[in-house]
Each structure stands twice: as C-alpha cells, then as structure tokens.
N, C-alpha and C. Protein backbone atom coordinates (compact mmCIF):
# COMPACT_ATOMS: atom_id res chain seq x y z
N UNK A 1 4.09 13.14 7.52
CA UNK A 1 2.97 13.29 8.43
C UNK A 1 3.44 13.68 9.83
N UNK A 2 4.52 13.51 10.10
CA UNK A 2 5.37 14.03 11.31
C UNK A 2 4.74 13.53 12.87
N UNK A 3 5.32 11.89 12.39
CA UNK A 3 4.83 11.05 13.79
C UNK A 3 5.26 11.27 14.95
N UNK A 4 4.94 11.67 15.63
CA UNK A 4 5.57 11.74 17.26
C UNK A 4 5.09 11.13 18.11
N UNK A 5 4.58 10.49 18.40
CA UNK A 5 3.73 9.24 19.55
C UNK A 5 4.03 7.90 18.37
N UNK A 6 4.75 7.48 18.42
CA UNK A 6 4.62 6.08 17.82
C UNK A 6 3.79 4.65 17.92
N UNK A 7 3.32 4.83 19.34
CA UNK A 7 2.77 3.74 20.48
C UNK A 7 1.51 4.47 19.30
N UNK A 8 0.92 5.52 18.93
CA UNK A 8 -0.33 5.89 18.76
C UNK A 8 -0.46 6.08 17.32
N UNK A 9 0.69 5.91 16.44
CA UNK A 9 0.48 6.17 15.14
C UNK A 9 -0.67 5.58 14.10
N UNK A 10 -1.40 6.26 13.29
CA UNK A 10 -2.33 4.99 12.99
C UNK A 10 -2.85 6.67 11.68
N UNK A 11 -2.51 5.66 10.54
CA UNK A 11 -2.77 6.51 9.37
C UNK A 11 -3.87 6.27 8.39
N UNK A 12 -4.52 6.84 7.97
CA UNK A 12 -6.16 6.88 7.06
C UNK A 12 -5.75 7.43 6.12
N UNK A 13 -5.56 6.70 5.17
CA UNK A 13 -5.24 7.04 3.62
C UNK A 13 -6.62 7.83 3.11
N UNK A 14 -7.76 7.30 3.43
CA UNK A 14 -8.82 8.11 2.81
C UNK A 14 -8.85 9.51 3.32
N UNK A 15 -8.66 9.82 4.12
CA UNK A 15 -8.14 11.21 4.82
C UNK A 15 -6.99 11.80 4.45
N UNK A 16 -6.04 11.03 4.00
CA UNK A 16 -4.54 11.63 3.30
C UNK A 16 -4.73 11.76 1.33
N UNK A 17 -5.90 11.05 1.01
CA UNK A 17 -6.40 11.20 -0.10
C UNK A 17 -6.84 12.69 -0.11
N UNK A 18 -8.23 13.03 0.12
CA UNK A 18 -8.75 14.10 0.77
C UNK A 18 -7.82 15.30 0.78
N UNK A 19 -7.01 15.41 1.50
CA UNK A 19 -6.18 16.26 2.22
C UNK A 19 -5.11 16.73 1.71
N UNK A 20 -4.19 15.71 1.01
CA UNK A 20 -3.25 15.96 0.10
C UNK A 20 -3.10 15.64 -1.22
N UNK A 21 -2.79 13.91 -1.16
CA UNK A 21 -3.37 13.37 -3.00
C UNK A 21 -4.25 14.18 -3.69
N UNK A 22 -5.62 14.42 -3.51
CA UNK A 22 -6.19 15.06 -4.40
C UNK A 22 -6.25 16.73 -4.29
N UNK A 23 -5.54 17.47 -3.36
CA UNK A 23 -5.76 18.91 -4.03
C UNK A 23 -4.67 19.08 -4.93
N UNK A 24 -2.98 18.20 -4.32
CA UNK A 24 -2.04 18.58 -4.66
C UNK A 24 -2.19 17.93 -6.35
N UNK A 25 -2.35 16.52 -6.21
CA UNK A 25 -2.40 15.76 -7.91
C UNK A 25 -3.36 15.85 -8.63
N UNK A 26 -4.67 16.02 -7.94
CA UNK A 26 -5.72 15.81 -8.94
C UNK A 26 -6.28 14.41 -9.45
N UNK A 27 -6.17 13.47 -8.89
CA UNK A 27 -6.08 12.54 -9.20
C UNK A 27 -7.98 11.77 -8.48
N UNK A 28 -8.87 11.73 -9.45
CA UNK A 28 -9.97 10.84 -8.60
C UNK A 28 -10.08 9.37 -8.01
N UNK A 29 -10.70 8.90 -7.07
CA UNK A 29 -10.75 7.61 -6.55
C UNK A 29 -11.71 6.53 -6.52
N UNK A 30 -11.75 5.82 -7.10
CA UNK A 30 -13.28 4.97 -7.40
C UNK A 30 -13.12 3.61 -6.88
N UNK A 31 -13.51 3.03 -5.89
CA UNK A 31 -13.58 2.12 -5.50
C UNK A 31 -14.53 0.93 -5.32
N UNK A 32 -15.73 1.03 -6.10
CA UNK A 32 -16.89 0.61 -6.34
C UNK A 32 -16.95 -0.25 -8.00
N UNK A 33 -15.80 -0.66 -8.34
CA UNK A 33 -15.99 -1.21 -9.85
C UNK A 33 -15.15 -2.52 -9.83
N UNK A 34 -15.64 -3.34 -10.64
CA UNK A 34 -15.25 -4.62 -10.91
C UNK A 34 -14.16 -4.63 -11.82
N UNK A 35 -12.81 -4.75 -11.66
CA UNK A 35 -11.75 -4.54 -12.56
C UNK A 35 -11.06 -5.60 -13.15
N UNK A 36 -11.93 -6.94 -13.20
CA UNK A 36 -11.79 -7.52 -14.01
C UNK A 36 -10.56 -8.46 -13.89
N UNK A 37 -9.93 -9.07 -14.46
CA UNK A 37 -8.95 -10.23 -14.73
C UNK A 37 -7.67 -9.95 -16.09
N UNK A 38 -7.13 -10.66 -15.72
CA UNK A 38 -5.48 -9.74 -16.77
C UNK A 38 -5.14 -11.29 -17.29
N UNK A 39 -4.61 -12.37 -17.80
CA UNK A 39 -4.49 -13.45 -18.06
C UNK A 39 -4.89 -14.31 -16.89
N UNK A 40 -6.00 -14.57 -16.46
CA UNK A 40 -6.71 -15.39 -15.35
C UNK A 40 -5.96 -14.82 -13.65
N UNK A 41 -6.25 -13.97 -13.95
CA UNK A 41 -5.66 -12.98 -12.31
C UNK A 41 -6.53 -11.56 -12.45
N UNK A 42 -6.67 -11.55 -10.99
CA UNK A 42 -7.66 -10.38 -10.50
C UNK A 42 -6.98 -9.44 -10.52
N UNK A 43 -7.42 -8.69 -11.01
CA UNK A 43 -6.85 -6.99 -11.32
C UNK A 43 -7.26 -6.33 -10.05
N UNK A 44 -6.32 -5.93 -9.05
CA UNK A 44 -6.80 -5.46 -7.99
C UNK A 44 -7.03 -3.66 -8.08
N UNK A 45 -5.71 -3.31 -8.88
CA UNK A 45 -5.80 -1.64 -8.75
C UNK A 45 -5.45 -1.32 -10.48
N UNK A 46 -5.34 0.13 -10.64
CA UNK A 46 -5.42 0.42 -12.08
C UNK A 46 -5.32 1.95 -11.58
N UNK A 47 -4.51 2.36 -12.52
CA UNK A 47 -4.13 4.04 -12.80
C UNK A 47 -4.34 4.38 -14.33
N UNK A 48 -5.34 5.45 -14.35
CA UNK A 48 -5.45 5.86 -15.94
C UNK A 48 -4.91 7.22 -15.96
N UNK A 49 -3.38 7.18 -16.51
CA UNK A 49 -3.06 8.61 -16.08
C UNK A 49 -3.60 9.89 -16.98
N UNK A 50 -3.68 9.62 -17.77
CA UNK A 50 -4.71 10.80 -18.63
C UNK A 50 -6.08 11.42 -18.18
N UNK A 51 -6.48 10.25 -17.77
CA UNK A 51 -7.68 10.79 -17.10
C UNK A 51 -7.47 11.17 -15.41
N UNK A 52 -6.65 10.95 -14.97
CA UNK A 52 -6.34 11.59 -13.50
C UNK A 52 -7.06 10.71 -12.44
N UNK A 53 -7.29 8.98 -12.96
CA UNK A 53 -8.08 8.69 -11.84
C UNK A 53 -7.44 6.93 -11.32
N UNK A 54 -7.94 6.74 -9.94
CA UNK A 54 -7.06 5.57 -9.42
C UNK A 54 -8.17 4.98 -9.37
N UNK A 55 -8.12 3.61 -9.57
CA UNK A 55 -9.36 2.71 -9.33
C UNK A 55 -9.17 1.38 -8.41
N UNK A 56 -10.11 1.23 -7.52
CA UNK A 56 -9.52 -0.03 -6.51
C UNK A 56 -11.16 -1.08 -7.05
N UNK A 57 -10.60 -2.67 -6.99
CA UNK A 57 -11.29 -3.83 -7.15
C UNK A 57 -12.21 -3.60 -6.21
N UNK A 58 -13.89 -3.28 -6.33
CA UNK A 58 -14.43 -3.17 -5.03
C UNK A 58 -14.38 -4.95 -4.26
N UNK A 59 -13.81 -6.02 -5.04
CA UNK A 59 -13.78 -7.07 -4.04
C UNK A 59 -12.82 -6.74 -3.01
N UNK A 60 -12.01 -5.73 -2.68
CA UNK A 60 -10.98 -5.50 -1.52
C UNK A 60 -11.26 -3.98 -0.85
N UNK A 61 -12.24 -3.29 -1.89
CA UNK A 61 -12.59 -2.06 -1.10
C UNK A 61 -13.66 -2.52 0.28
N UNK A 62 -13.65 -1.23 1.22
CA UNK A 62 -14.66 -0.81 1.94
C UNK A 62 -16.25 -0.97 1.51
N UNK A 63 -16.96 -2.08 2.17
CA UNK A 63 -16.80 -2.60 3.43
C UNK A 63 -16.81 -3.73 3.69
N UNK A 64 -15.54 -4.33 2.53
CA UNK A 64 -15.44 -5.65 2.62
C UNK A 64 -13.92 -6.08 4.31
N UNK A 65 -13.56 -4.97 4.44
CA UNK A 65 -12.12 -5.32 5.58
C UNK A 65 -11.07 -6.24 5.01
N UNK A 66 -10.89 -6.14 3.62
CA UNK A 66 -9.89 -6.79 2.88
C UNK A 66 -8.33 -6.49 3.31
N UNK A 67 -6.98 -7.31 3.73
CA UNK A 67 -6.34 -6.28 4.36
C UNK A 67 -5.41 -6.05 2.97
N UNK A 68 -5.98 -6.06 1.96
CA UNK A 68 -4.99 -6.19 0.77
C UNK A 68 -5.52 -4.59 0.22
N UNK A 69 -6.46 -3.61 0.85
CA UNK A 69 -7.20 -2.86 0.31
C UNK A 69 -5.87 -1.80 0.50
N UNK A 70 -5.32 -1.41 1.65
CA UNK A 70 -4.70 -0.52 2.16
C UNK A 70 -3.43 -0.22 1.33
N UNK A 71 -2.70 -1.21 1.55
CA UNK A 71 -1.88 -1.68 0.30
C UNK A 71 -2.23 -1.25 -1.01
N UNK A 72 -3.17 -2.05 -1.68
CA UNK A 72 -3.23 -1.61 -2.91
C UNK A 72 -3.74 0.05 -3.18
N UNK A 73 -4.46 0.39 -2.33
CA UNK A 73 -4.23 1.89 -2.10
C UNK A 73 -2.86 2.73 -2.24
N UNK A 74 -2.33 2.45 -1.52
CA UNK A 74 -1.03 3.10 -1.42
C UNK A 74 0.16 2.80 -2.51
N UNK A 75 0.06 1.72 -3.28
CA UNK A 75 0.47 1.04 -4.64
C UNK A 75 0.31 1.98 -5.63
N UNK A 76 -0.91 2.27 -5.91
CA UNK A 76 -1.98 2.96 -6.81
C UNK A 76 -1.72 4.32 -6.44
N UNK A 77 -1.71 5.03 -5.47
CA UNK A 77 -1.26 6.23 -5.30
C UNK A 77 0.77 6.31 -5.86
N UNK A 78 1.27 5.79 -5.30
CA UNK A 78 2.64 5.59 -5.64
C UNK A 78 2.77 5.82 -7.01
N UNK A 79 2.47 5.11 -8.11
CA UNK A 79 2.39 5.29 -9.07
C UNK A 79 1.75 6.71 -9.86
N UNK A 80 0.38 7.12 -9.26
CA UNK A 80 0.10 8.75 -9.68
C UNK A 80 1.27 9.66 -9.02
N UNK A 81 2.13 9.19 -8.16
CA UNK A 81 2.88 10.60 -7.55
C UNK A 81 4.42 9.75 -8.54
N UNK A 82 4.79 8.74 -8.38
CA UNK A 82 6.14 8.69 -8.74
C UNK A 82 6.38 8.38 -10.16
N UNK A 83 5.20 8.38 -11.26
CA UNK A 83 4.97 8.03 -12.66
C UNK A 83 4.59 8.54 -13.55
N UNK A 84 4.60 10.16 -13.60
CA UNK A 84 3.25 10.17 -14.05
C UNK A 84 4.10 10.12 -15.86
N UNK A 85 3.75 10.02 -16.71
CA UNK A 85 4.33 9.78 -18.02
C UNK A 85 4.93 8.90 -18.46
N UNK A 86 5.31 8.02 -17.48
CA UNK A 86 5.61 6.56 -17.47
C UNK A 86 4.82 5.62 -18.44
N UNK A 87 3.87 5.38 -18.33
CA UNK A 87 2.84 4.95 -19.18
C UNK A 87 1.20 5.39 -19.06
N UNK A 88 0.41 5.31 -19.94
CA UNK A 88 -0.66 5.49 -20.13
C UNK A 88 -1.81 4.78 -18.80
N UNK A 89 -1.21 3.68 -18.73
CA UNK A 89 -2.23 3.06 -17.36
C UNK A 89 -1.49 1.91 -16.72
N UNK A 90 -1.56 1.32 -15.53
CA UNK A 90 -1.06 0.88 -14.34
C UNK A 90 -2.39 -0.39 -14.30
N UNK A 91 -1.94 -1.47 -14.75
CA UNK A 91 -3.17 -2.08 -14.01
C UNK A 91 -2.74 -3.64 -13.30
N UNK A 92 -2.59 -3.28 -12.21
CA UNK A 92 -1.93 -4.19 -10.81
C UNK A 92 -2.71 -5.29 -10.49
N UNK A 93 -1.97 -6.64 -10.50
CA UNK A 93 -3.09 -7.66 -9.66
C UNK A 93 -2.12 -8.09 -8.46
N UNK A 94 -2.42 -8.98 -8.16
CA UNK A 94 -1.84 -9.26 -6.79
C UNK A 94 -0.59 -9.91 -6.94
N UNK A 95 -0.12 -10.45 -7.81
CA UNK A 95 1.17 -11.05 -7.95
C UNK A 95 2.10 -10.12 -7.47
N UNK A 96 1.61 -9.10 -8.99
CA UNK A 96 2.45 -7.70 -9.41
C UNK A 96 2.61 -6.79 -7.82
N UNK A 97 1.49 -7.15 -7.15
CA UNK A 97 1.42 -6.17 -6.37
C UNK A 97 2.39 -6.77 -4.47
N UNK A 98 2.06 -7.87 -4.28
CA UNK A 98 2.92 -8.67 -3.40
C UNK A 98 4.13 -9.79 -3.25
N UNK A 99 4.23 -9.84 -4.88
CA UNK A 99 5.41 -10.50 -5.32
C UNK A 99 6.56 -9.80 -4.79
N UNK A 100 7.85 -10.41 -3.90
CA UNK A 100 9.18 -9.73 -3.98
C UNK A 100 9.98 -10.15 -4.98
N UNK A 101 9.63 -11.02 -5.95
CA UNK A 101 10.77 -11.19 -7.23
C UNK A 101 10.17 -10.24 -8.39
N UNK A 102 9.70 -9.01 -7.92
CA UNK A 102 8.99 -8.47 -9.16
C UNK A 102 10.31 -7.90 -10.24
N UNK A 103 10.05 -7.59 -11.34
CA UNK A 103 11.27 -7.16 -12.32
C UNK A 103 10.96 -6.06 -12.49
N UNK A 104 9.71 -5.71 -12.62
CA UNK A 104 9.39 -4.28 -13.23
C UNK A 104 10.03 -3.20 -12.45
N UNK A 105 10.76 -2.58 -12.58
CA UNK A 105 11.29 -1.37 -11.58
C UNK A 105 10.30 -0.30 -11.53
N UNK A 106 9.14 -0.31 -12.33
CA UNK A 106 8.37 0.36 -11.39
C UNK A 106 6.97 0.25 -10.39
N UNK A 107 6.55 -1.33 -10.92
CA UNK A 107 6.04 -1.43 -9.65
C UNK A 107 7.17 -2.15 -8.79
N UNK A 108 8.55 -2.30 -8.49
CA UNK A 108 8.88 -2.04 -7.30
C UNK A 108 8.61 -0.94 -6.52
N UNK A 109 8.89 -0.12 -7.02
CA UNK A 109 8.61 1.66 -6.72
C UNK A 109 7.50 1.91 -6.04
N UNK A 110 6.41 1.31 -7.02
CA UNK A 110 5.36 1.48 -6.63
C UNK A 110 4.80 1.09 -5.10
N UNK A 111 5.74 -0.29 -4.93
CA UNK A 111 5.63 -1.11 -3.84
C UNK A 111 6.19 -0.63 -2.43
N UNK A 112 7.58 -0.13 -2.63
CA UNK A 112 8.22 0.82 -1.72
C UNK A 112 7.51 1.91 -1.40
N UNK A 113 6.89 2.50 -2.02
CA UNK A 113 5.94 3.47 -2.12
C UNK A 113 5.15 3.69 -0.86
N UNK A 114 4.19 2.54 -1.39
CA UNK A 114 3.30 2.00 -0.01
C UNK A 114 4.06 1.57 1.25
N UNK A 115 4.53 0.82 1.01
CA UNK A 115 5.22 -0.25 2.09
C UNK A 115 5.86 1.39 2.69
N UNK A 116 7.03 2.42 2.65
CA UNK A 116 6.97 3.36 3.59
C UNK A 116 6.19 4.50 4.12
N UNK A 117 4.95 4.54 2.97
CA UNK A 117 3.85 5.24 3.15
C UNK A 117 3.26 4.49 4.48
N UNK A 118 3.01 3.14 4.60
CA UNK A 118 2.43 2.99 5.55
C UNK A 118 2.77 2.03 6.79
N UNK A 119 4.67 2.05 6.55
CA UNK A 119 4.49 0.88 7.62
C UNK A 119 6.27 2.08 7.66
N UNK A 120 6.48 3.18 7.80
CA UNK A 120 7.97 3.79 8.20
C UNK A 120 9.03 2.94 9.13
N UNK A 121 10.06 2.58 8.50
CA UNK A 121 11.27 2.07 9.23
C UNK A 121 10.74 2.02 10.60
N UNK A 122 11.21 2.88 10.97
CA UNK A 122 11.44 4.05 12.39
C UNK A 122 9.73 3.35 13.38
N UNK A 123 8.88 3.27 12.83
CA UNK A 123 7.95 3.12 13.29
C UNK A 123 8.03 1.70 13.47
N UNK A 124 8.36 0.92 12.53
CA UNK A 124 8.05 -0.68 12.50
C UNK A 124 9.40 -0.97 13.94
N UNK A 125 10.30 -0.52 13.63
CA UNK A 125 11.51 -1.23 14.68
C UNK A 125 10.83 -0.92 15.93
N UNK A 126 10.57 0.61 16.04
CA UNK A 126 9.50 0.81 17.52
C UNK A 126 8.76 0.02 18.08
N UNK A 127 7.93 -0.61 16.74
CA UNK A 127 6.74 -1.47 17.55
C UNK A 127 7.53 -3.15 17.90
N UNK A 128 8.25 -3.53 17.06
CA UNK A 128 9.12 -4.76 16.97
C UNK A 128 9.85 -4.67 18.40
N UNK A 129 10.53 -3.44 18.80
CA UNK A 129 11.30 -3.62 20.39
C UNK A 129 10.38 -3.50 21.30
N UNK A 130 9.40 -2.84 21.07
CA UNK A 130 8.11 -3.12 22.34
C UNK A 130 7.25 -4.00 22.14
N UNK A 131 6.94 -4.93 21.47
CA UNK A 131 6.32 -5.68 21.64
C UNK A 131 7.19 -7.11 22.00
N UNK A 132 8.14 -6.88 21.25
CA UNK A 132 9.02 -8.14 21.57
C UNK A 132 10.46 -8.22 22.16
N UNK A 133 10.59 -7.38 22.54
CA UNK A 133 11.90 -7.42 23.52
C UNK A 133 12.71 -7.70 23.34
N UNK A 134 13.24 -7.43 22.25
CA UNK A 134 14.74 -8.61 21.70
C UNK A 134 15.80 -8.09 22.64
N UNK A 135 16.71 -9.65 23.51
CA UNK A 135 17.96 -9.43 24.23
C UNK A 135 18.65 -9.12 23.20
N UNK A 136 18.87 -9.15 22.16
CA UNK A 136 20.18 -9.21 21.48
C UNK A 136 19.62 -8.62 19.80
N UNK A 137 20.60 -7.79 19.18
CA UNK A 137 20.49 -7.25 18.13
C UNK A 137 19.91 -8.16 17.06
N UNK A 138 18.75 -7.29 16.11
CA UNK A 138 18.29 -8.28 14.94
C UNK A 138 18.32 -7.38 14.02
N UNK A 139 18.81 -8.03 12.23
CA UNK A 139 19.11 -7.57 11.31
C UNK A 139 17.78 -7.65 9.95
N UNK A 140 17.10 -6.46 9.79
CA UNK A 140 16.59 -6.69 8.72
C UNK A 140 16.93 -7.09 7.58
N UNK A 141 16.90 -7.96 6.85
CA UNK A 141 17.62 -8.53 5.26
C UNK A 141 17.00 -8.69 4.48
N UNK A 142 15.81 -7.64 4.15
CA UNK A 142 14.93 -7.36 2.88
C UNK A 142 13.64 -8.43 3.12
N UNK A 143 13.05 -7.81 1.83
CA UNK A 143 11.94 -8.36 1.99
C UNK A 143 11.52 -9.89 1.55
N UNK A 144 10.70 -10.82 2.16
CA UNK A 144 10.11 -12.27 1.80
C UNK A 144 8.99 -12.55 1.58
N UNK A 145 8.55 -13.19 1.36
CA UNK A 145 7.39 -13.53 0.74
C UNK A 145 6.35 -14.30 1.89
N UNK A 146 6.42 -13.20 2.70
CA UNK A 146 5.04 -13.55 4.16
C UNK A 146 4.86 -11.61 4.55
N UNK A 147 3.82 -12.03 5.28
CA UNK A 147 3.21 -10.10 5.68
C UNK A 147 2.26 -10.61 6.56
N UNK A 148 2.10 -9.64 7.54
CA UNK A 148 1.14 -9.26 8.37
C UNK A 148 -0.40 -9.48 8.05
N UNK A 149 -1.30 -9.84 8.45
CA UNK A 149 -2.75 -8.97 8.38
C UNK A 149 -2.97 -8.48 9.77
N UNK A 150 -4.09 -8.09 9.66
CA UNK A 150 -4.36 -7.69 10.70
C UNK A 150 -5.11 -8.76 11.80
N UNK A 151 -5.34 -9.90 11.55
CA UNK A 151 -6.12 -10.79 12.09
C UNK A 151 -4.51 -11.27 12.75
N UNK A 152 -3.30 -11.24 11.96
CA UNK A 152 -2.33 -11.64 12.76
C UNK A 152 -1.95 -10.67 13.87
N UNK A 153 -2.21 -9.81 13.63
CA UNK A 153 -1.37 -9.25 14.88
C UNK A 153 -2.27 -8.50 15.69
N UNK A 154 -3.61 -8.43 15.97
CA UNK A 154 -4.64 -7.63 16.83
C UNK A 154 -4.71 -8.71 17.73
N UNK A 155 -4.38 -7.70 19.01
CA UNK A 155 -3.88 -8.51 19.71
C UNK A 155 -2.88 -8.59 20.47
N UNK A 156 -1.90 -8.98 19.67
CA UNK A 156 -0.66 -8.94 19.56
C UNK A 156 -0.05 -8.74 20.78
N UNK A 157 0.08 -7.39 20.40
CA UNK A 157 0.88 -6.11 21.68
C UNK A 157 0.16 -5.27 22.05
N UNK A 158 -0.31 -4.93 23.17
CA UNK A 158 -1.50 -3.43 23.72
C UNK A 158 -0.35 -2.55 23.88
C-alpha cells in the first residue's frame, strides 16, 4: 500500500477488498450470516474455496464495532490469497484464530497474514517510539497471548 506518513496510516480492508482482493481473486464477501459453532465454539470466519467466497460471523461484522472483525477479515482473506488448494474450506473460530500455540501451519499463515496486513513491523515500532519514548533499546520476542483493542489504546497517543 506504500505508507509514507506513518503518524497517518489507517487502512480499510473493505476498500482493499473492493480494489484489489476481489478484481485480482475473485473471491465474494458475506458478512451478514450466522456461522454457527464447531464443537461448542463460535465459528467466526469460513473460506469455501470452490465457490470463491469468504464469510464473516455477522456477530463481529459491521455494525456491531467488534474489534475481532478486522482481524478475522484479514485471516479469511490470507487464506483465499496464500491457500488456495489447500483444502476445500477454512472454517476459523476464535481459538484457531487468536491462539499463539496454534499447530496448524496454516492458520499460522493465515494469522501472519493479517497481523502484517494490518499492523506492518515498520509501522508498529513507529507508533511504539512515539508514543512511548523508550530511553533504552526494547526487543520484540514473538508473539503472547494479550492484543490491543481499540478501547485500549484510543486515546492513547494523539
């Protein structure tokens, strides 16, 4: 997307849907359906790759302000661009989808996917030294099992 203002970066997947995902993949988006439960867990996202279409839980779609929506967006896309023949269908709940002990190597993939689709290295350290000033060098050491919403950090840093 070729960020250059970092202080101003701010990305709309439904617009990068639009724009690229669907002329380049073909892939439709339905976000209005109840997707149901997988052994007593909410099925948040689902890829039917034959049929070319991504489906989001409308309990986390628009216009509920779910911050798990964005994410599983970008999950669900990951998988139509980095899978396609992999298997027949993708159907993600939240474990699968925010767990860091996941096994499956491809929803890790899937996960990396998103996670630099929408939060770039380069961008996150930017906002981390301006908002917080570190005197002294800090080492990223993978990922844990805590995240952002947005209720945490609006606010934050102007």
């Amino acid at each position: 997307m070729g960020w250059t203002k970092p202080d101003q970066a701010v990305l709309n997947l439904r617009e990068m849907y639009e724009t690229v995902l669907y002329p380049k993949y073909e892939y439709d988006l339905i976000t209005n359906i109840d997707l149901g439960y997988v052994h007593d867990v909410k099925v948040l996202g689902k890829v039917i790759m034959e049929d070319k279409v991504i489906l989001i839980d409308r309990s986390i779609a628009p216009p509920n302000h779910h911050p798990q929506f964005i994410f599983t967006m970008g999950h669900e896309f990951g998988h139509s661009v980095l899978h396609p023949g992999e298997r027949e269908t993708f159907r993600c709940t939240q474990p699968m989808i925010v767990s860091p002990n996941q096994n499956d190597y491809l929803e890790v993939q899937a996960n990396a996917f998103s996670e630099n689709l929408l939060m770039p290295d380069h961008l996150v350290q930017y906002r981390f030294l301006y908002c917080y000033r570190p005197t002294r060098p800090f080492v990223y050491i993978g990922r844990r099992d805590y995240w952002f919403t947005a209720e945490d950090v609006s606010g934050m840093c102007q």
